[in-house]
N, C-alpha and C. Protein backbone atom coordinates (compact mmCIF):
# COMPACT_ATOMS: atom_id res chain seq x y z
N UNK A 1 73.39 -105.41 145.82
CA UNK A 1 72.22 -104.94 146.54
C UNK A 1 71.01 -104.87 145.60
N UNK A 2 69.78 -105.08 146.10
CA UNK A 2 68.66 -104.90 145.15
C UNK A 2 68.02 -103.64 145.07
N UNK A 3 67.61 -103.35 144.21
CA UNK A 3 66.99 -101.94 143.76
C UNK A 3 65.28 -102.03 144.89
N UNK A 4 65.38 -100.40 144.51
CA UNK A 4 63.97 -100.36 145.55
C UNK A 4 63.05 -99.25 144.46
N UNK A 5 61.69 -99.35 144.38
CA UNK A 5 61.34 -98.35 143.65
C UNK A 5 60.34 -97.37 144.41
N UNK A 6 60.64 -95.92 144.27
CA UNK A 6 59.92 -94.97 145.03
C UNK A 6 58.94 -94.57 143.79
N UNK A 7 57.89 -93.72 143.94
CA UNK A 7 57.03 -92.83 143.66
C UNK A 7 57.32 -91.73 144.26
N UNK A 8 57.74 -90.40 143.95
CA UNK A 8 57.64 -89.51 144.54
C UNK A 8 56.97 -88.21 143.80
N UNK A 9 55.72 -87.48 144.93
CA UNK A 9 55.07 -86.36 144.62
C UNK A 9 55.97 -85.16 145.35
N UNK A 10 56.66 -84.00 144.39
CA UNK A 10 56.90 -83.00 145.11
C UNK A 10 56.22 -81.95 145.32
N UNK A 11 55.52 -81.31 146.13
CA UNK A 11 54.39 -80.11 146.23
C UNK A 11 55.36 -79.13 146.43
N UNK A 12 55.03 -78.19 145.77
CA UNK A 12 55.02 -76.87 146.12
C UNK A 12 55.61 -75.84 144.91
N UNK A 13 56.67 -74.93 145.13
CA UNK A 13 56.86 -74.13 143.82
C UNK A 13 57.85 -74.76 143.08
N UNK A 14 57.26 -75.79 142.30
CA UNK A 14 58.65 -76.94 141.37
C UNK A 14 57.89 -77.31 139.94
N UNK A 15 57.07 -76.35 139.45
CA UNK A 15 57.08 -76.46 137.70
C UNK A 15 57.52 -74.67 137.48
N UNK A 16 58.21 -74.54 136.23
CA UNK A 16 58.57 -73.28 136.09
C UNK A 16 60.23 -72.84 136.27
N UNK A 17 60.59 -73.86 137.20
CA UNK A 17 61.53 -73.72 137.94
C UNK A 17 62.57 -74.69 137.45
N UNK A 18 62.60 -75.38 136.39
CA UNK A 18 63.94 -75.88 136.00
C UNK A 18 63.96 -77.63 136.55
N UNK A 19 62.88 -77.89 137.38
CA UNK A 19 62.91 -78.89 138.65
C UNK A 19 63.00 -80.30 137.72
N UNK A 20 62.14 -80.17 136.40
CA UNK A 20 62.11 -82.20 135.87
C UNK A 20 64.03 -81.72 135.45
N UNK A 21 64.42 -81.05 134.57
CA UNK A 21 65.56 -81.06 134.03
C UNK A 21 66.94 -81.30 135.12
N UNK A 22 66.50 -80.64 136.46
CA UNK A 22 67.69 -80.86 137.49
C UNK A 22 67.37 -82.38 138.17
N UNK A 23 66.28 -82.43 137.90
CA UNK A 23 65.70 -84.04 138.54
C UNK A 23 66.54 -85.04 137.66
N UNK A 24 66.51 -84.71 136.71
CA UNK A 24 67.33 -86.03 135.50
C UNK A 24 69.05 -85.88 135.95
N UNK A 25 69.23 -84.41 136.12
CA UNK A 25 70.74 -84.32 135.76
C UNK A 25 70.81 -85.32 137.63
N UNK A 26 70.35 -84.75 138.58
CA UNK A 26 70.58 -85.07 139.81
C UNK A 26 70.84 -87.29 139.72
N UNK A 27 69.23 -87.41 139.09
CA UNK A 27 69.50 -88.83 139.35
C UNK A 27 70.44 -89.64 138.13
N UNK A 28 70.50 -88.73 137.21
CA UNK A 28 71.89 -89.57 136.27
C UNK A 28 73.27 -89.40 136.80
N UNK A 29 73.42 -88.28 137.96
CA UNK A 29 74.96 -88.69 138.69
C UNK A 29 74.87 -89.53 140.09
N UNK A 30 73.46 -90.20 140.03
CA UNK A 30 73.49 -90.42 141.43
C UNK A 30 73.35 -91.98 141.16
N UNK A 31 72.76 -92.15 139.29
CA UNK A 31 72.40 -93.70 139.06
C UNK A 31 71.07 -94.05 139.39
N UNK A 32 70.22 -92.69 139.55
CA UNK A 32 69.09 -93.87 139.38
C UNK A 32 68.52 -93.85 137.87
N UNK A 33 67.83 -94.80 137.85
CA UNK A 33 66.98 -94.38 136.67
C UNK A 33 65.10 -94.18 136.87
N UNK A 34 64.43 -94.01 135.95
CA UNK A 34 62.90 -94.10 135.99
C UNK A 34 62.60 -92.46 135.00
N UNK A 35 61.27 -91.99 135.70
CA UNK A 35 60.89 -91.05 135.12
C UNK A 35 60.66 -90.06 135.70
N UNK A 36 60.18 -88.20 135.16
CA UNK A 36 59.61 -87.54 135.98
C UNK A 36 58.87 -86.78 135.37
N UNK A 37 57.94 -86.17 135.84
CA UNK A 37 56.70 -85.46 134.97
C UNK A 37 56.21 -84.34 135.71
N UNK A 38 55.78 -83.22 135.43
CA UNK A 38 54.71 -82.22 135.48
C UNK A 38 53.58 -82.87 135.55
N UNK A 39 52.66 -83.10 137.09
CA UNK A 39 51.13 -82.90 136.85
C UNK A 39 50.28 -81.92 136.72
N UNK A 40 49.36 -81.69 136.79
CA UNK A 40 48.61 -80.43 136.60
C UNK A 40 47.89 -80.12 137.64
N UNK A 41 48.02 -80.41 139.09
CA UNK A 41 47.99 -79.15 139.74
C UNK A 41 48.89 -78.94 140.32
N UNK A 42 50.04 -78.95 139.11
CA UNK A 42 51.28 -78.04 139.62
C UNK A 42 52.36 -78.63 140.14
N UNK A 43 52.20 -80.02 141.08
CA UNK A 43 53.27 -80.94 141.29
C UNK A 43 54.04 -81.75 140.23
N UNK A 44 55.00 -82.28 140.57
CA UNK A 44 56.16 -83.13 139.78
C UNK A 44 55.89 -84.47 140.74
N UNK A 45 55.59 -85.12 139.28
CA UNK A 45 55.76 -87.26 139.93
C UNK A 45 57.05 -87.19 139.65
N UNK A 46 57.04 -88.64 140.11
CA UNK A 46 58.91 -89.05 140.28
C UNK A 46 58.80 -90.71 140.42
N UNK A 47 59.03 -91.21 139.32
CA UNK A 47 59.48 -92.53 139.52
C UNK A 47 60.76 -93.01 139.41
N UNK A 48 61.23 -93.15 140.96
CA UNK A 48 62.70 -93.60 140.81
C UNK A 48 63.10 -94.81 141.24
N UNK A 49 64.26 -95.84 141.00
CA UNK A 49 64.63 -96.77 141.29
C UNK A 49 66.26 -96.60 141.22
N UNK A 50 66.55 -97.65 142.38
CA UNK A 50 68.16 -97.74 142.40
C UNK A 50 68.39 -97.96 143.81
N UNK A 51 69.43 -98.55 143.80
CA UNK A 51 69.90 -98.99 145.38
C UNK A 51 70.00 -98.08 146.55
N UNK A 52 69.44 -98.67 147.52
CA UNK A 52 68.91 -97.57 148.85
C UNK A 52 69.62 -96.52 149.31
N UNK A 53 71.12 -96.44 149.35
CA UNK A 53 72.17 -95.53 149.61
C UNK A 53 71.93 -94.65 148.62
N UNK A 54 71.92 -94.70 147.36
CA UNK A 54 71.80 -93.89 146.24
C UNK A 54 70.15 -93.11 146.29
N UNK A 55 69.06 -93.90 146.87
CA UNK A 55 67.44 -93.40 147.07
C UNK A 55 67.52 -92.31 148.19
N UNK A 56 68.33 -92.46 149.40
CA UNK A 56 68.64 -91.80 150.27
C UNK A 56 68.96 -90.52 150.27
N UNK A 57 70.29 -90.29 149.42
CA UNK A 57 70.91 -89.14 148.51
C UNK A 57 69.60 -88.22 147.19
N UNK A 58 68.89 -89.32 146.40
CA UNK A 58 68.12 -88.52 145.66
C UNK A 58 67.18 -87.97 146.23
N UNK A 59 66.32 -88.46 147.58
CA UNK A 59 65.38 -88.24 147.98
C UNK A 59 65.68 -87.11 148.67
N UNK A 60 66.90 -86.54 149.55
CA UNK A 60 67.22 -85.52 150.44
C UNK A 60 67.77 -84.59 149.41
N UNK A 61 68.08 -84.59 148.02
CA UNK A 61 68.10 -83.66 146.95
C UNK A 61 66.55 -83.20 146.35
N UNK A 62 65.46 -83.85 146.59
CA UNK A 62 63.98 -84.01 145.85
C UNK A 62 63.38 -82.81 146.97
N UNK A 63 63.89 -83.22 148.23
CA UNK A 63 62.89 -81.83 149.72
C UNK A 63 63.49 -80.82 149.47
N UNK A 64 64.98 -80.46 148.35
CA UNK A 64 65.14 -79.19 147.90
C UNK A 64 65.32 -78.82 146.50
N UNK A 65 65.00 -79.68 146.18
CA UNK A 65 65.27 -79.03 144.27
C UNK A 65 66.24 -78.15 143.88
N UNK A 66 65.67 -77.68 142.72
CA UNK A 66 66.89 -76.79 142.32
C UNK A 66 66.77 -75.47 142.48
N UNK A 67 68.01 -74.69 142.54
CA UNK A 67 67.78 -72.99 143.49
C UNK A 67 66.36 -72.46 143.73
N UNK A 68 65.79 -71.98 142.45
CA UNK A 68 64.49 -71.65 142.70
C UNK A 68 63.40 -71.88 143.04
N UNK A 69 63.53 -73.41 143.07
CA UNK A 69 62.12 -73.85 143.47
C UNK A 69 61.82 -74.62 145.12
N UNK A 70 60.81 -74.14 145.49
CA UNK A 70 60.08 -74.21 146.86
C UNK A 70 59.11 -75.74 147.39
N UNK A 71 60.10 -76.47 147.45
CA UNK A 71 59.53 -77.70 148.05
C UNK A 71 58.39 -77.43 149.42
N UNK A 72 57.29 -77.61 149.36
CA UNK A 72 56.68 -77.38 150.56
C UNK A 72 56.20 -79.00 151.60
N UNK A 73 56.36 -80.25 150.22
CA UNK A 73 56.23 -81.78 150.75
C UNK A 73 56.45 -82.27 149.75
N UNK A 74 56.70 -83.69 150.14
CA UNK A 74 57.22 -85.04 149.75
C UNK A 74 56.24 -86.13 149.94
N UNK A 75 55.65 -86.93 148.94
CA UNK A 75 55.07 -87.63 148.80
C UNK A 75 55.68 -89.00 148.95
N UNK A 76 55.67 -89.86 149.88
CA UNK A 76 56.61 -91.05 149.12
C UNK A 76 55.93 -92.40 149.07
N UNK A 77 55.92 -93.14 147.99
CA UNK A 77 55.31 -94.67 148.22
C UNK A 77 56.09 -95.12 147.93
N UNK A 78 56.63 -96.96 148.55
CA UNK A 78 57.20 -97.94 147.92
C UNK A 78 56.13 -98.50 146.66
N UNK A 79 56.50 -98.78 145.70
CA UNK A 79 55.99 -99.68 144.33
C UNK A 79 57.27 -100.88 144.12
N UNK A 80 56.36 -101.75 143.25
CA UNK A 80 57.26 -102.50 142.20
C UNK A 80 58.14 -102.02 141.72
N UNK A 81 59.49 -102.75 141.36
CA UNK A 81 60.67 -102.09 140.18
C UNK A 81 60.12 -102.47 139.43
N UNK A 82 60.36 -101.59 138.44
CA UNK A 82 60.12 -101.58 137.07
C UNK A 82 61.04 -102.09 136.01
N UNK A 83 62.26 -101.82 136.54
CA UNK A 83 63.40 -102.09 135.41
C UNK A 83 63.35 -100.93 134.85
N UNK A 84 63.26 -99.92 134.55
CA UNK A 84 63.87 -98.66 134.01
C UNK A 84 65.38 -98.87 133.47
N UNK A 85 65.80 -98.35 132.55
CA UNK A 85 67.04 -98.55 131.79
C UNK A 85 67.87 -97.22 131.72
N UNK A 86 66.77 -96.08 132.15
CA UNK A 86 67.85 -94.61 132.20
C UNK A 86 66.48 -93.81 132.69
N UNK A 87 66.66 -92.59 132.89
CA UNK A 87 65.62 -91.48 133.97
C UNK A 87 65.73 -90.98 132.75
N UNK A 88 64.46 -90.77 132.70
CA UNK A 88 64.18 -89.38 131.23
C UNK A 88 62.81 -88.76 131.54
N UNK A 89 62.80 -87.59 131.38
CA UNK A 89 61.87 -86.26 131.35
C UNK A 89 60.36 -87.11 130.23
N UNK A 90 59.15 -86.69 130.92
CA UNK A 90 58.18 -87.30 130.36
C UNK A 90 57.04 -85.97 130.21
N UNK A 91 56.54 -85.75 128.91
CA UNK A 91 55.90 -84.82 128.88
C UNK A 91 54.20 -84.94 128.69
């Protein structure tokens, strides 16, 4: 199957909250790879790639994050793959 690549913005209460570190652990058991970051007003980007069954699963883990933090929306664009080689935390 071919890879698909998302962009994803999560709004709401997800810096503070543990959210890039559960974002990595989430998409390294799920196989995707790309990146994720803290912006500054307060949201988390998300560049992910990996086959659609597996985008499906990360994306319905992304509208809830991890315990503490308060997804209020989901940003999503299709982009280019990138080829990413592993998901790692970007500061």
């Amino acid at each position: 199957m071919a890879k698909i690549h998302k962009q994803i913005i999560v709004k709401g209460k997800v810096q503070g909250v543990y959210f890039r570190a559960s974002t990595k652990q989430t998409a390294e058991q799920l196989g995707i790879t790309g990146q994720v970051k803290n912006l500054p007003d307060g949201s988390v980007w998300i560049a992910a790639e990996s086959e659609a069954a597996a985008m499906e699963a990360f994306i319905a883990w992304c509208r809830q994050g991890p315990p503490h933090a308060v997804v209020n929306a989901l940003e999503l664009t299709d982009a280019p793959v990138q080829h990413y080689t592993k998901f790692e935390v970007v500061r």
